[in-house]
PDB file of N, CA and C in Angstrom:
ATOM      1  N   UNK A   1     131.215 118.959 101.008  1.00  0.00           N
ATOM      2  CA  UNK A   1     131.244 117.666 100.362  1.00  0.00           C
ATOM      3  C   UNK A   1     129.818 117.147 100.217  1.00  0.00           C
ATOM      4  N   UNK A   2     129.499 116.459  99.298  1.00  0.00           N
ATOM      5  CA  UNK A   2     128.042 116.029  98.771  1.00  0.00           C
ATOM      6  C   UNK A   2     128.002 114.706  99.822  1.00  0.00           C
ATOM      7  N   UNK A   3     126.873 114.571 100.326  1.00  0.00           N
ATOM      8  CA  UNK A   3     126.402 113.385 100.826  1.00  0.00           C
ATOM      9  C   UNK A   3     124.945 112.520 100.286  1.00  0.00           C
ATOM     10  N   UNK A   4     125.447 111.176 100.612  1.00  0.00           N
ATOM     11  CA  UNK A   4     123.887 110.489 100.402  1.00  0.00           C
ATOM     12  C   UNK A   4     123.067 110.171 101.692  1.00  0.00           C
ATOM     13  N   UNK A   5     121.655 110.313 101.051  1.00  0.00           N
ATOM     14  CA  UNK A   5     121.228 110.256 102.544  1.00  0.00           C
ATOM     15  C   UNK A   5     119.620 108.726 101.974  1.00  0.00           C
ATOM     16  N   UNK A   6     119.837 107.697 102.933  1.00  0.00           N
ATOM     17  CA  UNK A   6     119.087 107.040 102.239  1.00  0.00           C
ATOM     18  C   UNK A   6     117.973 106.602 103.605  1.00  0.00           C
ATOM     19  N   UNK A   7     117.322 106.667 103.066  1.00  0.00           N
ATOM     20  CA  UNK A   7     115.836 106.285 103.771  1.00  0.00           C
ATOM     21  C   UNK A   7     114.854 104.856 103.344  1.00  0.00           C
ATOM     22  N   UNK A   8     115.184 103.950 104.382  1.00  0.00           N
ATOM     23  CA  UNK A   8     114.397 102.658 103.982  1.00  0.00           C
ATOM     24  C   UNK A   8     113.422 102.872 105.062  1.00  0.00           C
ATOM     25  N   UNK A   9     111.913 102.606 104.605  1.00  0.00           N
ATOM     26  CA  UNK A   9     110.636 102.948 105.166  1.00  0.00           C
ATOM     27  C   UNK A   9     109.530 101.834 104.925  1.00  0.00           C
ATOM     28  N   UNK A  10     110.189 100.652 106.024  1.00  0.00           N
ATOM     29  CA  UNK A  10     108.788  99.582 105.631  1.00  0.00           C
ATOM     30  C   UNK A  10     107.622 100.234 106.478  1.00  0.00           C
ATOM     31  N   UNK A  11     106.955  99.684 105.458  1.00  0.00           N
ATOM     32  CA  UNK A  11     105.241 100.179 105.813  1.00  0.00           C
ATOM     33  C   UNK A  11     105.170 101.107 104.953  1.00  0.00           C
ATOM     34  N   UNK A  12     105.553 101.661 104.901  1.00  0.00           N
ATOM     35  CA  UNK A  12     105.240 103.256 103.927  1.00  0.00           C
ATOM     36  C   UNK A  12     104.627 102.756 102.072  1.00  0.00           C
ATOM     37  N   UNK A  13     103.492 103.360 102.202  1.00  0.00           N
ATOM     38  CA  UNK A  13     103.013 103.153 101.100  1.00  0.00           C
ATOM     39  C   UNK A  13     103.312 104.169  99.934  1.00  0.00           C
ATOM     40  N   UNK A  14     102.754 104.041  98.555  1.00  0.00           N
ATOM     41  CA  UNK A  14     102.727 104.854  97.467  1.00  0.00           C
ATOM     42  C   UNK A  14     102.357 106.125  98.014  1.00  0.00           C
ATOM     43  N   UNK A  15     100.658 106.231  98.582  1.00  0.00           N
ATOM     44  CA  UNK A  15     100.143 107.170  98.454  1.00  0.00           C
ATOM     45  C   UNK A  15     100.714 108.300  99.672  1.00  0.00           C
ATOM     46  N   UNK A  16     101.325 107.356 100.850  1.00  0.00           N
ATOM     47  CA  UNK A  16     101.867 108.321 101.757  1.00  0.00           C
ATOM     48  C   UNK A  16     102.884 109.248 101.200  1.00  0.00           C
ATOM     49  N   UNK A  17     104.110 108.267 100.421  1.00  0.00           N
ATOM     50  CA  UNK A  17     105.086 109.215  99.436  1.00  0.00           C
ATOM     51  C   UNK A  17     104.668 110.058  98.872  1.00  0.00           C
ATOM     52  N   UNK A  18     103.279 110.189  97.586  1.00  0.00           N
ATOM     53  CA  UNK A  18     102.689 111.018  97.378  1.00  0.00           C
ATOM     54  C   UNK A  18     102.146 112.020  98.070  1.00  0.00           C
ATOM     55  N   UNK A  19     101.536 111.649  99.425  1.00  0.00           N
ATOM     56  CA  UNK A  19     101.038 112.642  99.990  1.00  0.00           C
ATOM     57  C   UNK A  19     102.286 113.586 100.523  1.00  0.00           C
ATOM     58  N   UNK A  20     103.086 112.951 101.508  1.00  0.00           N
ATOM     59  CA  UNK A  20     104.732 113.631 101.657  1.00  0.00           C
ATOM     60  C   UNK A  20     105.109 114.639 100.539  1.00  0.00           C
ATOM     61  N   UNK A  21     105.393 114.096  99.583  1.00  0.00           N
ATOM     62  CA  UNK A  21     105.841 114.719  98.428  1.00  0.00           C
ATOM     63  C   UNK A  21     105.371 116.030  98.038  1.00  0.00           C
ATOM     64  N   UNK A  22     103.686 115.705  98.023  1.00  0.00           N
ATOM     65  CA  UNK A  22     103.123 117.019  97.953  1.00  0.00           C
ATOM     66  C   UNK A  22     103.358 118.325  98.687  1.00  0.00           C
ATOM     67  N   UNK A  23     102.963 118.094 100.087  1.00  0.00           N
ATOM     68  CA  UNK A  23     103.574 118.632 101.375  1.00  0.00           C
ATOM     69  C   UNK A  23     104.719 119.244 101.098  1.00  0.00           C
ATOM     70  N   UNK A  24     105.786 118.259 100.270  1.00  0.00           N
ATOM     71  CA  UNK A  24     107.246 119.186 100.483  1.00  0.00           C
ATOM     72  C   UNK A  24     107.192 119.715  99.079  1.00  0.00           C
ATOM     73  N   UNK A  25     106.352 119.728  98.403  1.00  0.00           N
ATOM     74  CA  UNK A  25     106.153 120.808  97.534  1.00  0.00           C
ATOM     75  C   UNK A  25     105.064 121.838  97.748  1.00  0.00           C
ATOM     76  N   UNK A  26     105.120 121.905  98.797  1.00  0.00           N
ATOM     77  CA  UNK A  26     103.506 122.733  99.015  1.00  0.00           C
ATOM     78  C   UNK A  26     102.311 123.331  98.400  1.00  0.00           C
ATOM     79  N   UNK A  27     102.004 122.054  98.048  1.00  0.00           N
ATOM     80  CA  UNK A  27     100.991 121.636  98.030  1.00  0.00           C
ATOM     81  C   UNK A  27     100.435 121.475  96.238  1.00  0.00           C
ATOM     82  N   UNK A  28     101.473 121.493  95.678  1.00  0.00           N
ATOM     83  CA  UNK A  28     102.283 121.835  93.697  1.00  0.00           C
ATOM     84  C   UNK A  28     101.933 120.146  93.268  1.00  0.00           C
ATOM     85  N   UNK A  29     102.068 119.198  94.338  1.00  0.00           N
ATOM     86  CA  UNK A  29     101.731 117.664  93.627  1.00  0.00           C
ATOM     87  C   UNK A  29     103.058 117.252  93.795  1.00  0.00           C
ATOM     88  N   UNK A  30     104.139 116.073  92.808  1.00  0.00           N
ATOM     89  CA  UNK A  30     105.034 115.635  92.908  1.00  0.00           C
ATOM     90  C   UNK A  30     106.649 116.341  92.626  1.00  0.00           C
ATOM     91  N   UNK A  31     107.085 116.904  93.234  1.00  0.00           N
ATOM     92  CA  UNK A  31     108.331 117.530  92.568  1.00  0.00           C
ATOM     93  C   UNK A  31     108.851 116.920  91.877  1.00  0.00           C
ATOM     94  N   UNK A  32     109.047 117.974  90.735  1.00  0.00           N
ATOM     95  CA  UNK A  32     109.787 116.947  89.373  1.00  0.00           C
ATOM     96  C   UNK A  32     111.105 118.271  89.012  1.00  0.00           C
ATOM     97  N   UNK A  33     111.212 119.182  89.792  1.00  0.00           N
ATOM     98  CA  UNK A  33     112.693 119.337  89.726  1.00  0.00           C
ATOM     99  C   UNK A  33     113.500 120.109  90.737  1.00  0.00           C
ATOM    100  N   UNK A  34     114.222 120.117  91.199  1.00  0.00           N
ATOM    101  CA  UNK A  34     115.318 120.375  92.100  1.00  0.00           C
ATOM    102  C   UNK A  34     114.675 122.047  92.507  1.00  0.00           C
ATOM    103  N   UNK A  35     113.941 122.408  92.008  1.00  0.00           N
ATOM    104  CA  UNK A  35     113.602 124.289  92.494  1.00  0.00           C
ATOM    105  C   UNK A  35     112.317 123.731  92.738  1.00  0.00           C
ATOM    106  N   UNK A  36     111.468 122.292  93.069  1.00  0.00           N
ATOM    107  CA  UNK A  36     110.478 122.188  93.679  1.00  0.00           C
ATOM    108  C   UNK A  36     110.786 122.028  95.440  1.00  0.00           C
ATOM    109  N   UNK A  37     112.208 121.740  95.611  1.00  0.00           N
ATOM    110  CA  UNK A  37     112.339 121.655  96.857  1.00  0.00           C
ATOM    111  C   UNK A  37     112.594 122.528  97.738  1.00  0.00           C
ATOM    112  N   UNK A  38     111.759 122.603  99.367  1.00  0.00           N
ATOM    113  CA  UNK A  38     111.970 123.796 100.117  1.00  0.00           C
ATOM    114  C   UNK A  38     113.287 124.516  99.968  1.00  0.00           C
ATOM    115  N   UNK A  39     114.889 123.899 100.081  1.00  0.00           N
ATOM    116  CA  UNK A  39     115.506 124.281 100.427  1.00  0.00           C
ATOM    117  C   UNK A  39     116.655 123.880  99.550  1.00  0.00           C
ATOM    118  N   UNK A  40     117.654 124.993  98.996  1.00  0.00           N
ATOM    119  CA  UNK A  40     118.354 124.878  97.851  1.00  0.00           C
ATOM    120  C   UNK A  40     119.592 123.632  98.350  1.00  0.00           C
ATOM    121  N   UNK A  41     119.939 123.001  97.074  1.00  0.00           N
ATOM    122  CA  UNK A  41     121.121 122.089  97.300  1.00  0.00           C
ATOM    123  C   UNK A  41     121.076 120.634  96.969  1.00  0.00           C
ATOM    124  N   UNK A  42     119.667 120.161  96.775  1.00  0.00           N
ATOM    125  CA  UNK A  42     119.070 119.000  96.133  1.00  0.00           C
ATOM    126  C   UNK A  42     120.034 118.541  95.065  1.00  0.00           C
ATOM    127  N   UNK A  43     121.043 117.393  94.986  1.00  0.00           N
ATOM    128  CA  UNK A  43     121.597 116.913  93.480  1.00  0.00           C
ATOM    129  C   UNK A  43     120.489 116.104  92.804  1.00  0.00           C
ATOM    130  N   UNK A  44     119.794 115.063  93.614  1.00  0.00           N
ATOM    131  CA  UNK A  44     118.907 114.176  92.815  1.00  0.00           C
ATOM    132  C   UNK A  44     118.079 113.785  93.826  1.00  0.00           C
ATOM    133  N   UNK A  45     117.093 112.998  93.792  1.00  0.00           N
ATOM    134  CA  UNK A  45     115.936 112.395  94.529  1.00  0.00           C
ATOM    135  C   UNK A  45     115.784 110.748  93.376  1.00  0.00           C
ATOM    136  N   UNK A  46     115.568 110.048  94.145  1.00  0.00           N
ATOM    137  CA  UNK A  46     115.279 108.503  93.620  1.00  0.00           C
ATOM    138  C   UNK A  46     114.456 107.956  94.527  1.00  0.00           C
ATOM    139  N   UNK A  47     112.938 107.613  94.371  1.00  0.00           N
ATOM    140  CA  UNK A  47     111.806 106.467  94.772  1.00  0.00           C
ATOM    141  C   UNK A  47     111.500 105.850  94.466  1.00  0.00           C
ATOM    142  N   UNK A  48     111.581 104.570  95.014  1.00  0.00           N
ATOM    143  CA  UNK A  48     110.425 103.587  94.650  1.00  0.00           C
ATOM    144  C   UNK A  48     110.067 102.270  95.990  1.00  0.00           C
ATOM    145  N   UNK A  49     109.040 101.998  95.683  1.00  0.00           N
ATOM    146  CA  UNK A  49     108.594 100.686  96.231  1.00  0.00           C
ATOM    147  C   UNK A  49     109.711 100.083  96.707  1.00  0.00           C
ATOM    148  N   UNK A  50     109.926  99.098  98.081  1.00  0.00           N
ATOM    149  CA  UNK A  50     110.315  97.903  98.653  1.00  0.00           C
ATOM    150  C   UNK A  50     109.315  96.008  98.241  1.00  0.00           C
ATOM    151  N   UNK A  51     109.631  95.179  98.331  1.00  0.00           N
ATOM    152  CA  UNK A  51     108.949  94.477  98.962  1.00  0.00           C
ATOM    153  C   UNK A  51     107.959  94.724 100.353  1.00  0.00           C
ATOM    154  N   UNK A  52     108.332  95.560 101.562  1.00  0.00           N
ATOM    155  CA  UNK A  52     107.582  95.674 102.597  1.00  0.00           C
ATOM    156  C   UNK A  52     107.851  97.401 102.469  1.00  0.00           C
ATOM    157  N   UNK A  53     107.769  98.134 101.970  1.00  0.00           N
ATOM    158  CA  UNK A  53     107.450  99.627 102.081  1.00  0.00           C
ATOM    159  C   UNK A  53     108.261 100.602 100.875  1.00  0.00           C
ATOM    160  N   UNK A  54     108.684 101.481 101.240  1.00  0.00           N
ATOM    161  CA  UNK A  54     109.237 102.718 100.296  1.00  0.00           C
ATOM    162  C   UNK A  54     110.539 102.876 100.219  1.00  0.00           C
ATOM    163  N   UNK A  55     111.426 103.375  99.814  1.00  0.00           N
ATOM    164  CA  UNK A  55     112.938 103.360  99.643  1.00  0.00           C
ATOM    165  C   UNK A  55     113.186 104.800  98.841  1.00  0.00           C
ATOM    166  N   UNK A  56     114.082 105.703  99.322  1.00  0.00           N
ATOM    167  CA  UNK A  56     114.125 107.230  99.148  1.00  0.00           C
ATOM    168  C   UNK A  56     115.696 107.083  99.354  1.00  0.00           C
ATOM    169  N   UNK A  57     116.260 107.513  98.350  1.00  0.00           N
ATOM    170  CA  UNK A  57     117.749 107.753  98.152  1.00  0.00           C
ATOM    171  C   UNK A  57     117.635 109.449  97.541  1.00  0.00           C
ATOM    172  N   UNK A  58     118.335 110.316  97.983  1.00  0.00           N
ATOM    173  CA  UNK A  58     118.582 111.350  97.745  1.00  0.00           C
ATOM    174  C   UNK A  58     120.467 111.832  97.937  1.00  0.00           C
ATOM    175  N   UNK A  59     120.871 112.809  96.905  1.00  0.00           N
ATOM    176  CA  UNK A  59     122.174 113.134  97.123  1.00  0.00           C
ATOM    177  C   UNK A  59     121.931 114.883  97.112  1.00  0.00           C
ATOM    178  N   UNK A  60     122.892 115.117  98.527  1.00  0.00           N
ATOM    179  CA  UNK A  60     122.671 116.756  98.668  1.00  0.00           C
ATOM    180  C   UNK A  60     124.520 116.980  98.747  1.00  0.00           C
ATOM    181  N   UNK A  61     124.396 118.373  98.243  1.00  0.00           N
ATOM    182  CA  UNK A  61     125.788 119.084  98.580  1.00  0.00           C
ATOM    183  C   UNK A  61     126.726 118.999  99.095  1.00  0.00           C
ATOM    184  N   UNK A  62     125.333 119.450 100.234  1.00  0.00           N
ATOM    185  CA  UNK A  62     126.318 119.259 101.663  1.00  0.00           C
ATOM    186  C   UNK A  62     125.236 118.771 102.596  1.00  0.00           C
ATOM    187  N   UNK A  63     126.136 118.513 104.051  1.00  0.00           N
ATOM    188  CA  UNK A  63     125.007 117.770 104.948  1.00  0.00           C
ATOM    189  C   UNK A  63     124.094 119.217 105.585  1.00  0.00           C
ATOM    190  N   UNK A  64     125.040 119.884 105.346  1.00  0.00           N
ATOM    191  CA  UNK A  64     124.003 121.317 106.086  1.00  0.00           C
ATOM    192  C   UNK A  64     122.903 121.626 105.386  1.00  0.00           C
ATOM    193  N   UNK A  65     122.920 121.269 104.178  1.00  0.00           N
ATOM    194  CA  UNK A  65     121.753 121.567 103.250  1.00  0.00           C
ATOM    195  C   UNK A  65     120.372 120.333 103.432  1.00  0.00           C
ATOM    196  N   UNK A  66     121.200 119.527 103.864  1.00  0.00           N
ATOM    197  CA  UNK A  66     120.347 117.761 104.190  1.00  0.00           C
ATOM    198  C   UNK A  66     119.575 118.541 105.468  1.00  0.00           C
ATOM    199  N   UNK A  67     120.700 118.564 106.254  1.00  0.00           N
ATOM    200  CA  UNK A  67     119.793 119.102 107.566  1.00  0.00           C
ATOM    201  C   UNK A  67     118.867 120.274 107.721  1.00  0.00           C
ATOM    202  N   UNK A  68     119.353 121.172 106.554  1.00  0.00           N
ATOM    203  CA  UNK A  68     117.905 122.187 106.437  1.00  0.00           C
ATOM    204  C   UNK A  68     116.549 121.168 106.140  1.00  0.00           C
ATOM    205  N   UNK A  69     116.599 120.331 105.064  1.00  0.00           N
ATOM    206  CA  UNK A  69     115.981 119.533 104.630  1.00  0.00           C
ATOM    207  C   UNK A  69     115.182 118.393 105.778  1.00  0.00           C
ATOM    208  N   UNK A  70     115.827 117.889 106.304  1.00  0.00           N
ATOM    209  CA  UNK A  70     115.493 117.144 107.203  1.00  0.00           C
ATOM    210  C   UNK A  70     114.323 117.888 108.145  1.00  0.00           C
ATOM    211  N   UNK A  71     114.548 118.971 108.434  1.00  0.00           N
ATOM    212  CA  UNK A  71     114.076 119.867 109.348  1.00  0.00           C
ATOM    213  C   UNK A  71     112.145 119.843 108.760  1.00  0.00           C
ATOM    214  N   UNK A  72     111.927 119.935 107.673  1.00  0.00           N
ATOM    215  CA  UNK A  72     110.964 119.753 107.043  1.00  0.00           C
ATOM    216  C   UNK A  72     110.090 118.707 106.710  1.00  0.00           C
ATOM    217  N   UNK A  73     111.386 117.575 106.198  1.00  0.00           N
ATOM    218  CA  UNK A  73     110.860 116.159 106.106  1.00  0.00           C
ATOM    219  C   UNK A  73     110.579 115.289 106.968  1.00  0.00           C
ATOM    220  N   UNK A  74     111.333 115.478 108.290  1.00  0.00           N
ATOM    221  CA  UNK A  74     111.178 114.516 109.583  1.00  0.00           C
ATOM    222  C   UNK A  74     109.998 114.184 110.112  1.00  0.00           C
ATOM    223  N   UNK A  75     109.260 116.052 109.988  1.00  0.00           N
ATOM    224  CA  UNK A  75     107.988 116.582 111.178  1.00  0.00           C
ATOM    225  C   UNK A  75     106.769 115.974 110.088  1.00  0.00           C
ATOM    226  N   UNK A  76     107.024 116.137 108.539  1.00  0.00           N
ATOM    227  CA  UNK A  76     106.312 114.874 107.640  1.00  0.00           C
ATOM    228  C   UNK A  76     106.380 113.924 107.909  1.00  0.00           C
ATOM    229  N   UNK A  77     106.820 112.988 107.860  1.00  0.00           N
ATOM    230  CA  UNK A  77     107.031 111.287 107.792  1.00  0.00           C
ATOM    231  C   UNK A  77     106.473 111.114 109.044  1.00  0.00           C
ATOM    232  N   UNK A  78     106.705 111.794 110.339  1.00  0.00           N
ATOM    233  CA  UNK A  78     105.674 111.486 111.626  1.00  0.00           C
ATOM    234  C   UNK A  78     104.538 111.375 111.376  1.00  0.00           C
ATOM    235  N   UNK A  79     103.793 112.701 110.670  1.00  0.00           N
ATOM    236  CA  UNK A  79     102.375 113.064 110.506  1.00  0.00           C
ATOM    237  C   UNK A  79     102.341 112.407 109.529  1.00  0.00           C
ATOM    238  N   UNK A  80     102.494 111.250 108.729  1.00  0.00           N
ATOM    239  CA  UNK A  80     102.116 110.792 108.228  1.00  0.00           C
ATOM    240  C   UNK A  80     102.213 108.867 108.317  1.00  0.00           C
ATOM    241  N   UNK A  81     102.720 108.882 109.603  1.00  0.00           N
ATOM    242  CA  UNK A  81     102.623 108.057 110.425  1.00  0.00           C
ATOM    243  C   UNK A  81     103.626 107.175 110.276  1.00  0.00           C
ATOM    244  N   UNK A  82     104.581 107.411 109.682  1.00  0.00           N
ATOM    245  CA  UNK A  82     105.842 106.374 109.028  1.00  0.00           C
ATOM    246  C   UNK A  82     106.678 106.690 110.814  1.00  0.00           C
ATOM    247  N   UNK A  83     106.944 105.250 110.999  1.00  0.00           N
ATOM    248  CA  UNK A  83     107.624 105.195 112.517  1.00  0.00           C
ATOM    249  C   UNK A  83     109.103 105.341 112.062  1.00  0.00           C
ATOM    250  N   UNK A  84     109.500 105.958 113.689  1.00  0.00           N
ATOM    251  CA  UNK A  84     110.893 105.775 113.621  1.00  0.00           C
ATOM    252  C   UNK A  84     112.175 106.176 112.654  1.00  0.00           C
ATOM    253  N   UNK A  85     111.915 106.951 111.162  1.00  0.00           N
ATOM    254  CA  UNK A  85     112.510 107.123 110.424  1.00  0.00           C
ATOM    255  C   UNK A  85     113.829 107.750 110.301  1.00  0.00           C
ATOM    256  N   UNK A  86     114.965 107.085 110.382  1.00  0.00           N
ATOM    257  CA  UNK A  86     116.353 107.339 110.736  1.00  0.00           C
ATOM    258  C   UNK A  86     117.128 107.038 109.155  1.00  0.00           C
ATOM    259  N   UNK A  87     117.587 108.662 108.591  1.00  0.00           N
ATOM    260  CA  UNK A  87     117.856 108.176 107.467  1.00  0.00           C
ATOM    261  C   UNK A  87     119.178 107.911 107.660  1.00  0.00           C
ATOM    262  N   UNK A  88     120.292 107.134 106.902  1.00  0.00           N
ATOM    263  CA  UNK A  88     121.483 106.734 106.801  1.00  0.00           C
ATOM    264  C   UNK A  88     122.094 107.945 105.835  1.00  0.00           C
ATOM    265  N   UNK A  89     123.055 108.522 106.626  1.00  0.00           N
ATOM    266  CA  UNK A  89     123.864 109.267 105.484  1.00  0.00           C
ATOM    267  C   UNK A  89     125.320 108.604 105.375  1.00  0.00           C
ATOM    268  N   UNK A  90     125.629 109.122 104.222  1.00  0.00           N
ATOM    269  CA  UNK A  90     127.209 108.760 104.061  1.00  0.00           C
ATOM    270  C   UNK A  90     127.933 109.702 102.536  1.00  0.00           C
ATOM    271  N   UNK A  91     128.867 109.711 103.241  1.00  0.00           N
ATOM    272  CA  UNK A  91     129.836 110.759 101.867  1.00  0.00           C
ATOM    273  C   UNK A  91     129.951 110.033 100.480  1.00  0.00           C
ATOM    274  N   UNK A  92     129.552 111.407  99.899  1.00  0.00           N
ATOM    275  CA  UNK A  92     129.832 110.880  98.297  1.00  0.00           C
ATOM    276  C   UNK A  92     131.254 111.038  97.885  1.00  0.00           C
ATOM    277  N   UNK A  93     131.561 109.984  97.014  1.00  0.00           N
ATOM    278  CA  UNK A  93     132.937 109.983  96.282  1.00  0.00           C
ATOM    279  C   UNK A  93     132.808 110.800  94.868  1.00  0.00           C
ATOM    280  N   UNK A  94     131.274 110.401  94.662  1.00  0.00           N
ATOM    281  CA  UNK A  94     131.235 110.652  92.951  1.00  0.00           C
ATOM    282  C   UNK A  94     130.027 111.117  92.554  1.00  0.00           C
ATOM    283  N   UNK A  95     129.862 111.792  92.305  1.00  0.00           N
ATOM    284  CA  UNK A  95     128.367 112.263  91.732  1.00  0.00           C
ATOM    285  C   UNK A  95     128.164 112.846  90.492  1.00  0.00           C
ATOM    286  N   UNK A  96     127.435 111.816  89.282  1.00  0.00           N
ATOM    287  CA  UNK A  96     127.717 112.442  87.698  1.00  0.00           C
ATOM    288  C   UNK A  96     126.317 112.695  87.977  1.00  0.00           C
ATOM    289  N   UNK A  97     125.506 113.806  87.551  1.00  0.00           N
ATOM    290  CA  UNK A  97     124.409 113.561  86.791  1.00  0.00           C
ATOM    291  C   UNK A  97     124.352 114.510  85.375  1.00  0.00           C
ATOM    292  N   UNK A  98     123.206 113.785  85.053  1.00  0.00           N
ATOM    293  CA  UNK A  98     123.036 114.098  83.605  1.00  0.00           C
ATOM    294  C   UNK A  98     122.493 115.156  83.046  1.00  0.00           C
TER     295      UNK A  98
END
């Protein structure tokens, strides 16, 4: 079953996302499509700005594919100094994309 997994990150700036981003494209710049990511199963990725930091909504497959994922992104967001980052998952009902 596809899940969402959402990540609210005050403090987190533009350039950290960017820098992250890069990282999980190693080292390619911003992934701009689903075979830029380490690990297969990506449905979509959505960023942008908060009022006080960054906001990262992503929808994966499955959660096993999240948690490959996670495995990569976690040991980022430390080293890049974003505290505490506990993303929220929850099951998808519906997932169109285009």
């Amino acid at each position: 079953m596809a899940i969402i997994a959402v990540f609210d990150m005050p403090g987190m700036t533009q350039a950290q996302y960017e820098d992250g981003a890069n990282r999980v494209n190693q080292g390619r710049g911003l992934p701009k499509a689903g075979s830029d990511w380490p690990v297969p199963g990506l449905l979509a990725h959505i960023a942008g700005p908060t009022q006080n930091g960054w906001f990262v909504t992503d929808v994966w497959e499955s959660e096993d594919a999240f948690n490959q994922f996670g495995q990569i992104i976690l040991p980022i967001l430390r080293d890049l100094g974003v505290a505490d980052v506990q993303p929220k998952i929850f099951p998808a009902f519906n997932v169109v994309t285009a």
